[in-house]
Protein backbone atom coordinates (compact mmCIF):
# COMPACT_ATOMS: atom_id res chain seq x y z
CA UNK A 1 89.68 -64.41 100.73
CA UNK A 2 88.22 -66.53 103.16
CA UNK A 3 88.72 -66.40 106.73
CA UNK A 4 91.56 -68.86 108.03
CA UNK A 5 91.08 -68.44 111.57
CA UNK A 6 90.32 -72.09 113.70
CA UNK A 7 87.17 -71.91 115.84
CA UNK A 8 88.87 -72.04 119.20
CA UNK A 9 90.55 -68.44 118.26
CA UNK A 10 86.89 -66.92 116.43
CA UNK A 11 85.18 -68.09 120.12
CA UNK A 12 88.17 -66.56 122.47
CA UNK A 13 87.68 -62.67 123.75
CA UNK A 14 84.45 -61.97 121.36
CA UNK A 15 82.12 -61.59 124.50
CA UNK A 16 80.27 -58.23 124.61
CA UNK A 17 83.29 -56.86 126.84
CA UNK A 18 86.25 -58.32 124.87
CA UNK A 19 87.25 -60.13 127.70
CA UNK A 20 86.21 -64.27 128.08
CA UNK A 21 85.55 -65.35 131.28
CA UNK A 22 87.91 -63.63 133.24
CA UNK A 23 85.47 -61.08 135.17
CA UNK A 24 82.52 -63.68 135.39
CA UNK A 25 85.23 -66.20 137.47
CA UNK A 26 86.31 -62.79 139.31
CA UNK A 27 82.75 -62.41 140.26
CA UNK A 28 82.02 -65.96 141.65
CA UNK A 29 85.51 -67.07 143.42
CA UNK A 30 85.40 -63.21 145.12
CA UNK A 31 81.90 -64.21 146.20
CA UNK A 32 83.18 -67.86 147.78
CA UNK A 33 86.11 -65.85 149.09
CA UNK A 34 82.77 -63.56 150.91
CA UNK A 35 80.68 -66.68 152.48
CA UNK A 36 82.90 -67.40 155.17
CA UNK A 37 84.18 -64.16 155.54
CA UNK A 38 81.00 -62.54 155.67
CA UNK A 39 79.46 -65.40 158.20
CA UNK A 40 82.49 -64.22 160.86
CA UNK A 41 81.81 -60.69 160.60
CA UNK A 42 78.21 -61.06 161.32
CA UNK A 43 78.97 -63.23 163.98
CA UNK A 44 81.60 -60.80 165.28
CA UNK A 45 79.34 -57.84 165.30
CA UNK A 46 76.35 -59.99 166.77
CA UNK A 47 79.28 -60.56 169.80
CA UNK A 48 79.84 -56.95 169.61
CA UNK A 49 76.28 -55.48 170.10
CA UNK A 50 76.26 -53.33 173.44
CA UNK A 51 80.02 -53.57 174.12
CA UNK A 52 81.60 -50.15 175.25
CA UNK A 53 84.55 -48.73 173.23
CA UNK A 54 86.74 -50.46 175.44
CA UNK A 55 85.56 -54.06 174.68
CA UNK A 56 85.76 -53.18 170.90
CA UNK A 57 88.85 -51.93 170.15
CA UNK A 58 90.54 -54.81 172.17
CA UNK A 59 88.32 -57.35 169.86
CA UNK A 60 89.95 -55.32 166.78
CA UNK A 61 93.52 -55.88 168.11
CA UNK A 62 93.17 -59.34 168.23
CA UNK A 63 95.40 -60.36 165.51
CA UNK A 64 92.88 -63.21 163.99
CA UNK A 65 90.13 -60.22 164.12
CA UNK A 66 92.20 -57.91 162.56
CA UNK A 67 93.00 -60.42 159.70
CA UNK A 68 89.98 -61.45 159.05
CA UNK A 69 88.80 -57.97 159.14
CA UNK A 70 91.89 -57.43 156.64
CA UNK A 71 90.35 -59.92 153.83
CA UNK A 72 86.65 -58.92 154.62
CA UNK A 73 87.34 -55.17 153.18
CA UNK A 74 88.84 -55.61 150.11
CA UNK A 75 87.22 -58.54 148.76
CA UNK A 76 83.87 -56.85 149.43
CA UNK A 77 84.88 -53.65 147.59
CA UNK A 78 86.22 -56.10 144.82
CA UNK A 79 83.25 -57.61 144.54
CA UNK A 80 81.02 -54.73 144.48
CA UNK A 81 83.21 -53.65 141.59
CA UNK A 82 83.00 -55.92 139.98
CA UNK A 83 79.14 -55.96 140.24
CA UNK A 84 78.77 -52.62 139.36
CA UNK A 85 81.40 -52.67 135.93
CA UNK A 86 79.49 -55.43 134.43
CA UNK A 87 76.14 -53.27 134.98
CA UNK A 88 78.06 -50.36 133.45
CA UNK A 89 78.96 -52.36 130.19
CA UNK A 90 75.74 -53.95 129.83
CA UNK A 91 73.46 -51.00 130.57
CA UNK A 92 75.73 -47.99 128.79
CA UNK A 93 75.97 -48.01 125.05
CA UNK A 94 78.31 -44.92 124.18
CA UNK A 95 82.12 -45.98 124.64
CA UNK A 96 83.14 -42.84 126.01
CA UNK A 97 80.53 -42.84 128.80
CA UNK A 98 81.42 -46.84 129.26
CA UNK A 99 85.12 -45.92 129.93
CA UNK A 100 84.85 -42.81 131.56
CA UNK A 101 81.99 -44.61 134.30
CA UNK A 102 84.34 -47.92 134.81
CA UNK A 103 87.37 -45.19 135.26
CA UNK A 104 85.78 -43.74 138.11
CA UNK A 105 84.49 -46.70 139.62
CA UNK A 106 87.91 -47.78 139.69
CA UNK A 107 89.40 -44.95 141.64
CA UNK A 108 86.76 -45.04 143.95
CA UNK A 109 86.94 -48.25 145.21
CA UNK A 110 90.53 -48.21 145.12
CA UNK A 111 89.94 -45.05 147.73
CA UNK A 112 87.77 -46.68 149.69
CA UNK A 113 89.54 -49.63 150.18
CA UNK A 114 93.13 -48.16 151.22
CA UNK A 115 91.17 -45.51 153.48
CA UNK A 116 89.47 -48.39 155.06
CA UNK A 117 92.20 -50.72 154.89
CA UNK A 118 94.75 -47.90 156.87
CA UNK A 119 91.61 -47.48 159.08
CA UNK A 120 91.71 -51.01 160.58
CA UNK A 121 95.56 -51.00 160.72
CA UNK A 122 95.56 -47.80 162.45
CA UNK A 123 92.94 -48.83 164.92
CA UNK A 124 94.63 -52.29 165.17
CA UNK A 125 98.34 -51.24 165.89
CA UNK A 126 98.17 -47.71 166.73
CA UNK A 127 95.47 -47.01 169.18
């Protein structure tokens, strides 16, 4: 029997994850997302450099700061992620060990990022 699939369907998902181009456009529009962002909080902290406590805490509340601040975390820890799973899959043979690495990857920047995330909102509404 001969195989009756068309090309488009042998080409789609037979990358050495299974998975297209899904992660590889994560990885670049998460990284466009980052250039701006990245350029204000370098900016922010070069404003910030010898401020007391006082000066930056009120620079938190602002509500543009805090926003920013808001996109900054988890499309950093997104991006690391995804950095760091497609090292995993190239560099680790054995399935198990594949799985069980991206696994806890996962649920460690998922920590991160909601400890961080309730960090800024705390600091930004509470104190």
């Amino acid at each position: 029997m001969g195989n009756f699939k068309t090309r488009l369907k042998k080409v789609k998902g037979l990358g050495s994850a299974h998975s297209g181009v899904g992660g590889w456009l994560a990885l670049r529009i998460s990284a466009l997302a980052l250039i701006p962002l990245t350029i204000w909080l370098v900016f922010g902290m070069l404003h910030l450099i010898g401020s007391d406590y006082a000066h930056v805490i009120s620079w938190l509340k602002n509500p543009i700061n805090t926003l920013l601040l808001l996109l900054v975390v988890p499309f950093t820890f997104y991006h690391s992620y995804l950095g760091l799973k497609e090292i995993v899959e190239d560099y680790i043979h054995s399935e198990f060990w594949k799985f069980y690495t991206i696994i806890k990857l996962k649920l460690f920047f998922i920590l991160i990022t909601v400890a961080d995330l309730f960090a800024v909102l705390y600091i930004s509404f509470k104190l």
